[in-house]
Protein backbone atom coordinates (compact mmCIF):
# COMPACT_ATOMS: atom_id res chain seq x y z
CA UNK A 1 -18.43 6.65 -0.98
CA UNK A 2 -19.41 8.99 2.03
CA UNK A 3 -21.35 11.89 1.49
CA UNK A 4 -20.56 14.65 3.55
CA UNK A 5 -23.07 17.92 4.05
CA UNK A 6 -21.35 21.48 4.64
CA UNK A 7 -23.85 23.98 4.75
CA UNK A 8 -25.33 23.81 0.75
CA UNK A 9 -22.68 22.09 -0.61
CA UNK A 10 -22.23 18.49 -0.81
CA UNK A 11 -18.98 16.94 0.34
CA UNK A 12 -17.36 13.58 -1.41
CA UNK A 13 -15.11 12.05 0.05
CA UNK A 14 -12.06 9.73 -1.42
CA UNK A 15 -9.06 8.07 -0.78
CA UNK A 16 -7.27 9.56 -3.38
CA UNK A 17 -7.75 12.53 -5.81
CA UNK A 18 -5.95 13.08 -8.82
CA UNK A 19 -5.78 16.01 -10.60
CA UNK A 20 -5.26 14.97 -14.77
CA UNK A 21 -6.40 12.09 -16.65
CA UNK A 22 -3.56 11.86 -19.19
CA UNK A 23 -1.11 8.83 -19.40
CA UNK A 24 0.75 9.21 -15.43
CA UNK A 25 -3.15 10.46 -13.49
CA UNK A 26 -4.84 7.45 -15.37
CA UNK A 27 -1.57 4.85 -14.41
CA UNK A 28 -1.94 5.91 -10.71
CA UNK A 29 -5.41 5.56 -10.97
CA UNK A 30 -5.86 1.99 -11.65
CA UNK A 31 -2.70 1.25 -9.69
CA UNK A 32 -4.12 2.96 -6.23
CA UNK A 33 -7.46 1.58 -7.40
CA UNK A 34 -6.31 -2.32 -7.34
CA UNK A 35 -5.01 -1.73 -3.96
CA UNK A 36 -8.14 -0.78 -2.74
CA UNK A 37 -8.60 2.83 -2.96
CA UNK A 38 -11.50 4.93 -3.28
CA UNK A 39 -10.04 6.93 -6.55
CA UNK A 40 -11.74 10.34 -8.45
CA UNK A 41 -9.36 11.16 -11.05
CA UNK A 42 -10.55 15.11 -12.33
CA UNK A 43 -9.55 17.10 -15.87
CA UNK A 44 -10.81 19.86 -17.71
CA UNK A 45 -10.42 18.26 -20.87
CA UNK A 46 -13.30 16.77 -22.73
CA UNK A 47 -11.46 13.17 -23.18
CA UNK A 48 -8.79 11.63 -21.02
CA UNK A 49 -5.37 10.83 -22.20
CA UNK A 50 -5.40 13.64 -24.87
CA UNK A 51 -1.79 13.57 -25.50
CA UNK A 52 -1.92 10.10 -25.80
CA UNK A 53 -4.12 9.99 -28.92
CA UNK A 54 -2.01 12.52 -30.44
CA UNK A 55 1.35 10.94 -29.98
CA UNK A 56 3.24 9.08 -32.86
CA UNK A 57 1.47 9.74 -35.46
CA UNK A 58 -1.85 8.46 -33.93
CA UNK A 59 0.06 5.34 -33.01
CA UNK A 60 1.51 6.02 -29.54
CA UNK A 61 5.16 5.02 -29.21
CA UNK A 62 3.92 4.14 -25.38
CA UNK A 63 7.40 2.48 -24.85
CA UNK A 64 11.12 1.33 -25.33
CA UNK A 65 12.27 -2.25 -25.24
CA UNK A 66 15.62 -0.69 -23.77
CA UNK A 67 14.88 2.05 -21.07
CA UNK A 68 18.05 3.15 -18.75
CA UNK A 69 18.42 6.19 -16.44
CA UNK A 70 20.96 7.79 -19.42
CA UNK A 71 17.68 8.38 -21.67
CA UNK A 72 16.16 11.11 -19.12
CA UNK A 73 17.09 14.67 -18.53
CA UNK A 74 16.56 15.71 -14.26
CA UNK A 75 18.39 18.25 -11.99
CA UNK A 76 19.28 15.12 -9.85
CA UNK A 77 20.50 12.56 -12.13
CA UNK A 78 19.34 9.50 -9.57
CA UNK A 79 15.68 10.51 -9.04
CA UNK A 80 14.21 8.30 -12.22
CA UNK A 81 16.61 5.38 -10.55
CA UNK A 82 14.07 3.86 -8.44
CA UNK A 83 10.69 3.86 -10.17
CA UNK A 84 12.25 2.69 -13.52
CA UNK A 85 13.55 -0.33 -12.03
CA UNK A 86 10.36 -1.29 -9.84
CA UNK A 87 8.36 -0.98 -13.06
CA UNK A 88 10.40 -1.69 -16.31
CA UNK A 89 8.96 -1.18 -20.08
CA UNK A 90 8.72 -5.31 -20.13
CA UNK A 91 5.97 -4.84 -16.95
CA UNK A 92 3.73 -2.01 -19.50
CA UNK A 93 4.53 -4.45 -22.58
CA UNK A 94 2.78 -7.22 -20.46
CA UNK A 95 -0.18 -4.84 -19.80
CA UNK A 96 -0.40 -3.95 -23.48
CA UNK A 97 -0.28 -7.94 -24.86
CA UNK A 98 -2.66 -8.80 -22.06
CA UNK A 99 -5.43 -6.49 -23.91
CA UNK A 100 -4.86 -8.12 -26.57
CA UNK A 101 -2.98 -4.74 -28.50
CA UNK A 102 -0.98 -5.19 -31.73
CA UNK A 103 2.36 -3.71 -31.87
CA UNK A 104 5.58 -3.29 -33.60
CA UNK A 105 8.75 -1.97 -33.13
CA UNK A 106 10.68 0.59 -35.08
CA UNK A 107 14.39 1.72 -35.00
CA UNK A 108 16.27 2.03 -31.27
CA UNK A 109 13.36 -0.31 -29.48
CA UNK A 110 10.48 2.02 -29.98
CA UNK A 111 7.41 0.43 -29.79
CA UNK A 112 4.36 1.73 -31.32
CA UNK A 113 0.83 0.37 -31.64
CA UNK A 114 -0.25 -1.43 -35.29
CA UNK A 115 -3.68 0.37 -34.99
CA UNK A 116 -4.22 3.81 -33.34
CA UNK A 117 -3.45 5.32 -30.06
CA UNK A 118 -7.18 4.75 -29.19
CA UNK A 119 -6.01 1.07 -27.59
CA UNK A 120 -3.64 2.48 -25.01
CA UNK A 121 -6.26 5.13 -24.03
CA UNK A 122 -9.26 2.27 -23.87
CA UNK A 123 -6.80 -0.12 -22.12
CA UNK A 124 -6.23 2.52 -19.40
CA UNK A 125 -10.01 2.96 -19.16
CA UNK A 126 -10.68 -0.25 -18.92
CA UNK A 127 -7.91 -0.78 -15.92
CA UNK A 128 -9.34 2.68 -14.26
CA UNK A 129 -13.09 0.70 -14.85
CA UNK A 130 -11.64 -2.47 -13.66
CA UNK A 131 -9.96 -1.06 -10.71
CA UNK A 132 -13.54 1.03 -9.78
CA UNK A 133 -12.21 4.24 -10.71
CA UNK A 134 -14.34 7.53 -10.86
CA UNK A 135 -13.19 9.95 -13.71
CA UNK A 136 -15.12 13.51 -13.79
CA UNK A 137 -13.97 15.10 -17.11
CA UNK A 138 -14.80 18.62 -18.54
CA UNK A 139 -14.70 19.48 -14.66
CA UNK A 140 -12.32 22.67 -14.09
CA UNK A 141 -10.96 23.15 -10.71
CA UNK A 142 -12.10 26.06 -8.89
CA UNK A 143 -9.59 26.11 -5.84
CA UNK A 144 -7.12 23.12 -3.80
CA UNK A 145 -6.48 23.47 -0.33
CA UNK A 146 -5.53 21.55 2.57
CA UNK A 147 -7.46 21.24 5.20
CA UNK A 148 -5.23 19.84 8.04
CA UNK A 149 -2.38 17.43 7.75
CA UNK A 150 -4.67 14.74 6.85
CA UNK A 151 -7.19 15.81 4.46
CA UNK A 152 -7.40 18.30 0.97
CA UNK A 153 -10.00 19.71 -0.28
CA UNK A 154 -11.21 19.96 -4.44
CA UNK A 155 -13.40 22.16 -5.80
CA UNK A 156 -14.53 21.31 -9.70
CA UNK A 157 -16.97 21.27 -11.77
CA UNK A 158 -19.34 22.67 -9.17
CA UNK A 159 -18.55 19.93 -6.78
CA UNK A 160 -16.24 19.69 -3.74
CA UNK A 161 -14.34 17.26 -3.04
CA UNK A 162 -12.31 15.86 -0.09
CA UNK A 163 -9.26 12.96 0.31
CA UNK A 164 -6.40 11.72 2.29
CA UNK A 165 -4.26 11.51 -0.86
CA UNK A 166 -3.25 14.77 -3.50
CA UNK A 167 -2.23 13.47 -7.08
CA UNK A 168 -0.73 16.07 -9.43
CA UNK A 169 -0.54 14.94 -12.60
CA UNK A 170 -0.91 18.08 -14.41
CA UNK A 171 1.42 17.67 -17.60
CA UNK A 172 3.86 20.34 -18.80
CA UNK A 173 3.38 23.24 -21.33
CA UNK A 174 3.56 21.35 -24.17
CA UNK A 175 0.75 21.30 -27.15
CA UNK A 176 -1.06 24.49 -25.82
CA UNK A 177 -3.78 23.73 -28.03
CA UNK A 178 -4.72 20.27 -25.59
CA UNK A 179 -5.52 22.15 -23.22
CA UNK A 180 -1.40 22.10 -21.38
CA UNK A 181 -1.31 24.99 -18.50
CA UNK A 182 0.63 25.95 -15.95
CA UNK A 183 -1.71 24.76 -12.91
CA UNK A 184 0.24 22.19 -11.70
CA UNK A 185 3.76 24.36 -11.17
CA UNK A 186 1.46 27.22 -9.49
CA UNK A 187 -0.17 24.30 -7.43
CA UNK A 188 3.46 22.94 -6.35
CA UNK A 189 4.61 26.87 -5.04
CA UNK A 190 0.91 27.11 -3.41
CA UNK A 191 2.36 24.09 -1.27
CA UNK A 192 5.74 25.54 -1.10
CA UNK A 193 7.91 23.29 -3.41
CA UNK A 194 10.34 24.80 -5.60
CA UNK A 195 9.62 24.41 -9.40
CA UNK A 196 12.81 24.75 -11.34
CA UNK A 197 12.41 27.24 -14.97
CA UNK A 198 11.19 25.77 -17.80
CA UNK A 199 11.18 25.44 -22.10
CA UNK A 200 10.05 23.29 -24.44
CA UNK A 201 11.71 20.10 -25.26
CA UNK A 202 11.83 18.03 -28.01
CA UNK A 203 11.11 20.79 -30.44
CA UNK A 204 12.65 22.11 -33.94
CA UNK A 205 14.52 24.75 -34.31
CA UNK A 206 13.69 27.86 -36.19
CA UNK A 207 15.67 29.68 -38.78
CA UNK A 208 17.23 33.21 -38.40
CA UNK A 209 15.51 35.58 -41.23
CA UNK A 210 19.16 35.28 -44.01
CA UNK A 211 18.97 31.74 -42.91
CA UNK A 212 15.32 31.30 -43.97
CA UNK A 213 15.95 32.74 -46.48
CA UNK A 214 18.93 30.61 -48.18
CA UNK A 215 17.62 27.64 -46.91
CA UNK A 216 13.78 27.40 -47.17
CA UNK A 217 13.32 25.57 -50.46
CA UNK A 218 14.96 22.62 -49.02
CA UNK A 219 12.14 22.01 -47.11
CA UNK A 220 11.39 18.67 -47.53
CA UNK A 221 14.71 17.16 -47.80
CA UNK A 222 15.45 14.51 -44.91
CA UNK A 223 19.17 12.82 -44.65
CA UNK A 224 21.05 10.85 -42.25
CA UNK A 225 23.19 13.01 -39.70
CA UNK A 226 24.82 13.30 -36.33
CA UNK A 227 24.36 16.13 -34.52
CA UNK A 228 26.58 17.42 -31.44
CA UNK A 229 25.20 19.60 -29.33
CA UNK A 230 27.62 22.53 -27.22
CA UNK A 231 28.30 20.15 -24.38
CA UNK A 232 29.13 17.15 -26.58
CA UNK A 233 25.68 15.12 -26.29
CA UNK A 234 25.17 13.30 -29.92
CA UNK A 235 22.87 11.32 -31.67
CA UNK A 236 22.79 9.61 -35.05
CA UNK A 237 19.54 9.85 -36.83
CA UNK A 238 17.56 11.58 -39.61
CA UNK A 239 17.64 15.56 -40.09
CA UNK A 240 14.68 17.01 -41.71
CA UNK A 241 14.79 20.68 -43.21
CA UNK A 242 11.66 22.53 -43.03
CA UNK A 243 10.10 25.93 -43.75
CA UNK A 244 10.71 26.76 -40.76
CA UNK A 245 14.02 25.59 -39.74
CA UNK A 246 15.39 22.29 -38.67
CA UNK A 247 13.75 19.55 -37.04
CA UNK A 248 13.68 15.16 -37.59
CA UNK A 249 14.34 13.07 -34.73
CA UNK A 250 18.16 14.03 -34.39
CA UNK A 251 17.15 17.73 -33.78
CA UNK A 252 14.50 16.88 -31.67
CA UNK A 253 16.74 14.93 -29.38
CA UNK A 254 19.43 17.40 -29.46
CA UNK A 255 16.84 20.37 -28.45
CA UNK A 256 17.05 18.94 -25.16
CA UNK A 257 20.58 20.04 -23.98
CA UNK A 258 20.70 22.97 -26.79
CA UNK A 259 21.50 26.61 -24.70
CA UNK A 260 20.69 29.76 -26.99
CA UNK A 261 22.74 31.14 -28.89
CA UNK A 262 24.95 27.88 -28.92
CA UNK A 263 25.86 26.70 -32.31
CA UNK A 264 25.31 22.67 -33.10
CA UNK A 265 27.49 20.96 -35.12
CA UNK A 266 26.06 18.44 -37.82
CA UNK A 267 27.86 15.38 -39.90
CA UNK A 268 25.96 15.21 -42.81
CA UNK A 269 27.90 12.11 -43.73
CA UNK A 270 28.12 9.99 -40.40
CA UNK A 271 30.20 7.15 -40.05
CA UNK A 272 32.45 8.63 -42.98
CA UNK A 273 35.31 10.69 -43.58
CA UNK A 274 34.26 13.48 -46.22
CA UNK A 275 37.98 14.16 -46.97
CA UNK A 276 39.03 10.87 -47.83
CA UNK A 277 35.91 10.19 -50.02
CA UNK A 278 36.75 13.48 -51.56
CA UNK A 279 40.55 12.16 -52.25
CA UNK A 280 39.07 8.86 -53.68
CA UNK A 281 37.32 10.42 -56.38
CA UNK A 282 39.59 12.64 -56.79
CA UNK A 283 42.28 9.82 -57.72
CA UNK A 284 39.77 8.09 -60.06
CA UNK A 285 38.09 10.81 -61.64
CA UNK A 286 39.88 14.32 -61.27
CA UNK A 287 38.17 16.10 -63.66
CA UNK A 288 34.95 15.60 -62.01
CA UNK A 289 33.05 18.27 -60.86
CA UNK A 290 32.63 19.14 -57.44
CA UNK A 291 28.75 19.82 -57.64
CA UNK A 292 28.53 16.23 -58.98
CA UNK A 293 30.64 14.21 -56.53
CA UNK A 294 28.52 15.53 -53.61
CA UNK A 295 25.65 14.76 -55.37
CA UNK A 296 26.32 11.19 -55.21
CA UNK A 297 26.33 11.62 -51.41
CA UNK A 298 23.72 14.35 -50.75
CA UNK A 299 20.75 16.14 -52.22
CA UNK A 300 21.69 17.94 -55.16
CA UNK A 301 19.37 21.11 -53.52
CA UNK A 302 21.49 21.02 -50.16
CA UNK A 303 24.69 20.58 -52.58
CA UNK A 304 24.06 23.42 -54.07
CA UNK A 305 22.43 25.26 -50.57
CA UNK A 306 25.81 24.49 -48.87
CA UNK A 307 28.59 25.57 -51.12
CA UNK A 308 28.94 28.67 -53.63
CA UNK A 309 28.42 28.13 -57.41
CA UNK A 310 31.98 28.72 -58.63
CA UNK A 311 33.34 26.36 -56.12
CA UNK A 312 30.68 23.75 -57.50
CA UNK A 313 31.11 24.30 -60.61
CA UNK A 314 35.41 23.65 -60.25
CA UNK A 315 37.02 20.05 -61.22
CA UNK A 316 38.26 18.11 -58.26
CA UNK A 317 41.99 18.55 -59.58
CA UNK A 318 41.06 22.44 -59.38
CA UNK A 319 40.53 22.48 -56.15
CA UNK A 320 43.98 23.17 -53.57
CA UNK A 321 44.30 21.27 -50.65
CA UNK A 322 43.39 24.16 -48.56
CA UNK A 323 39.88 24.19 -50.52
CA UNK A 324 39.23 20.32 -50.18
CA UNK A 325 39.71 20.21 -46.42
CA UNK A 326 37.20 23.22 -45.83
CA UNK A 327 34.61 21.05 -47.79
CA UNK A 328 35.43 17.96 -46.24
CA UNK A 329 35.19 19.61 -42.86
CA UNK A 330 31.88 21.43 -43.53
CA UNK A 331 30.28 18.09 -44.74
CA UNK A 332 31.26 16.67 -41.31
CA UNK A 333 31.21 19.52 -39.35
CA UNK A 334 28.88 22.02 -40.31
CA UNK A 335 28.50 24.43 -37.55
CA UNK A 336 25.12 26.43 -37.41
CA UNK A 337 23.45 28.66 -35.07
CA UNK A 338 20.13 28.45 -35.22
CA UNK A 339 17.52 31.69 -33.97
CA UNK A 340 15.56 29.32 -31.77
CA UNK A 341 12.96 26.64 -31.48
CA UNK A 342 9.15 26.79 -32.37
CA UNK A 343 8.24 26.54 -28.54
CA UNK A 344 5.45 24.95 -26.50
CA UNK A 345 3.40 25.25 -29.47
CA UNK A 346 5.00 21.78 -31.22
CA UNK A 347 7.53 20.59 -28.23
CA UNK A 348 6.86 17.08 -27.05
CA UNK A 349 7.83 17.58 -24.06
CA UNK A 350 8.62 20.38 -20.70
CA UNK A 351 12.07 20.58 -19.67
CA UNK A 352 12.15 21.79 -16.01
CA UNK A 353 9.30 21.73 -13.39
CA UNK A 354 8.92 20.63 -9.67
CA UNK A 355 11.83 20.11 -8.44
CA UNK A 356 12.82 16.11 -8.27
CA UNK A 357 14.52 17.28 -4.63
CA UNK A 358 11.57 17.88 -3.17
CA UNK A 359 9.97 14.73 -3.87
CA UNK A 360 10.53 10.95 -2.48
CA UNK A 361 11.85 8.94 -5.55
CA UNK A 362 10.60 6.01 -4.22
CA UNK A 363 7.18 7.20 -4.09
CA UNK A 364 6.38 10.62 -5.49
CA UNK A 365 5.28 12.21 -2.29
CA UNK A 366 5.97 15.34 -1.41
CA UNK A 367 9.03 15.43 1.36
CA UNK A 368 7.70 18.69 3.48
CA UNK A 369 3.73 17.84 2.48
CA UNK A 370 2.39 14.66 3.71
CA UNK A 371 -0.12 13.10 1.46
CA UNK A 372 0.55 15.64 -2.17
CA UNK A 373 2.44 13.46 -4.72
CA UNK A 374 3.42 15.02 -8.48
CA UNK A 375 4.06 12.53 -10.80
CA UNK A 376 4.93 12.69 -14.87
CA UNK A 377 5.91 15.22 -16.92
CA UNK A 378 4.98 17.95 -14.28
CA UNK A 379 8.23 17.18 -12.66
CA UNK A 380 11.52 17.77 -13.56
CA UNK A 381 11.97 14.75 -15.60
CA UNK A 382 12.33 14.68 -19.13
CA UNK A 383 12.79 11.63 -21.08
CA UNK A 384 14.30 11.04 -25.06
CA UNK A 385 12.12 10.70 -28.00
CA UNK A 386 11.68 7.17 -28.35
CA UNK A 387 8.91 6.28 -25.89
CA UNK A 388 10.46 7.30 -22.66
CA UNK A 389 8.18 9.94 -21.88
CA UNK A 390 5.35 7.61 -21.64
CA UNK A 391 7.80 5.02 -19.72
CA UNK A 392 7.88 7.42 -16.75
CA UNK A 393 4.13 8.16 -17.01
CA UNK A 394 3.76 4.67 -16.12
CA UNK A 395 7.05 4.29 -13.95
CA UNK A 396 5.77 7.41 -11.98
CA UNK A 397 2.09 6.42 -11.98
CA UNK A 398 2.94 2.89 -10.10
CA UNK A 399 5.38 4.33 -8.19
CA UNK A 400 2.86 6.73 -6.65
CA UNK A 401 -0.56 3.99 -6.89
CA UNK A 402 1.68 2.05 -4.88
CA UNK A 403 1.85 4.70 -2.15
CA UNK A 404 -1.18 6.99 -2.26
């Protein structure tokens, strides 16, 4: 690459610099690099794809065999349209079996690697290698300008850098302790794009102090559910109490569209009706009690967490109508306010960011900036637990390496 003198300082200069080496920066990287494109791809952090080691339990769930539009959360619901189709989970899966990577899948098409995370960060190496890409790690950034309407200007690490091209790939606030800032929303308003407010996503929820209280021993205690959030988004899958609060992959998902203050509602027997169960029992053993019919269906600790002793402790054919309905409804409706969620400190995810109007869908760039692209979770796109996080990492990355 050129070398350009300014004074002291030495001047590189690039095609294309992008600012984060997690799973979108090191996508576009190799992407822009196969097309030709002189590529520096810069991060603070002391390894690249952080997040991706991390993720799944060490395993990476790095896709979904079934990814739609529905599974992501944006201010304009048509942005994620174009880049999902132009480069669908099959196109990453491809990627992934041509390195030779071991996978399985789990429950709704997630996809996770046999060994450890470690193969999708290698793989993306090697394609950043492959595709002559320079990554400068442990390299903070000093300032980002732009110089005219062709050309921006780096300075990290000591060094200053120059390119046609301005990649933000930033990340979210998400996972504090990897190193997640706010750089690339202040970055977006230095260049005048609006960045929409922000919380944590994909997060458990916390208990109010009496709840804590009543509740805390059941930590531990996982169970089927479905759980409706305020504006009537669902989903079916397991709810896990903690110390804490709540949290499990139903809550997690649900976190995304909860408001708060908003109660959710939980069916802690999906796909059946309590009352009739109740009646069935009833018919065939009336004297039973009530502790011990739930407990057939539930935990005997949440049993007991849910409903009052005396109640418990009464026969089935004790109980009035009135009485069995209420318990009936609370095992498929119980409605509970939660204080909050743990935050940025344990969300997977950023809800909110640069504004998806302000950026070409087709290619990331910047509508009012020529040349500045944002692409991942920096933007306002949020994605489902399940691998579709990582799906518009990629999705985004191509997008943009196709463009940059």
């Amino acid at each position: 690459m050129p070398l350009i003198f300014q004074g002291q300082a030495m001047t590189q200069q690039f095609d294309v610099i992008i600012i984060g080496a997690g799973a979108a920066g090191l996508m576009c990287a190799a992407t822009a690099g196969y097309r030709g494109r002189s590529v520096l791809v810069i991060d603070n952090a002391k390894k690249a794809g952080r997040k991706i080691l991390i993720s799944g339990g060490g395993r990476c769930n790095f896709t979904n065999q079934s990814v739609s539009p529905d599974n992501f959360l944006c201010g304009n619901p048509h942005f994620v349209k174009s880049a999902l189709a132009r480069y669908p989970s099959s196109n990453f899966i491809e990627l992934v079996e041509r390195h030779g990577i071991e996978y399985h899948e789990r429950d709704h098409g997630q996809l996770f690697c046999n060994d450890s995370a470690k193969d999708i960060v290698d793989m993306l190496l090697t394609e950043c290698d492959w595709a002559g890409v320079t990554i400068s790690l442990r390299s903070e950034i000093k300032y980002v300008k732009q110089l005219d309407e062709q050309q921006f200007e780096v300075h990290a690490g000591g060094q200053c850098y120059q390119a046609n091209s301005l990649v933000i790939a930033t990340g979210g606030l998400s996972m504090p302790k990897l190193g997640a800032t706010p750089f690339g929303y202040k970055l977006a308003e230095q260049f005048g794009l609006k960045v929409l407010p922000t919380r944590a996503g994909l997060v458990p929820f916390t208990w109010h102090s009496d709840q804590k209280e009543h509740f805390e021993a059941l930590s531990g205690i996982a169970v089927p559910s479905c759980i409706t959030a305020a504006n009537g988004k669902q989903f079916s899958e397991a709810l896990l109490f903690t110390h804490r609060g709540l949290s499990g992959p139903a809550i997690l998902q649900i976190s995304n569209y909860w408001q708060p203050g908003e109660a959710v509602s939980i069916n802690l027997l999906p796909k059946q009706d309590a009352a009739s169960l109740i009646e069935q029992v009833l018919s065939q053993h009336p004297k039973q009690s009530l502790k011990n019919t739930l407990s057939q269906w539930l935990p005997k600790r949440l049993v007991e967490a849910l409903f009052d002793e005396n109640t418990l402790a009464k026969a089935l054919n004790q109980l009035g109508h009135g009485e069995r309905d209420s318990i009936a409804a609370k095992l498929n409706n119980w409605q509970i306010t939660m204080n909050g969620t743990e935050g940025y400190r344990t969300a997977e995810v950023t809800l909110g960011g640069v504004d998806t109007n302000e950026l070409s869908s087709k290619t990331m760039q910047a509508n009012n900036v020529k040349g500045l692209y944002f692409i991942g979770e920096v933007m306002d796109v949020t994605g489902w637990l399940g691998g579709f996080n990582f799906q518009w990492a990629w999705a985004s990355g191509v997008a943009c390496g196709l463009d940059c």
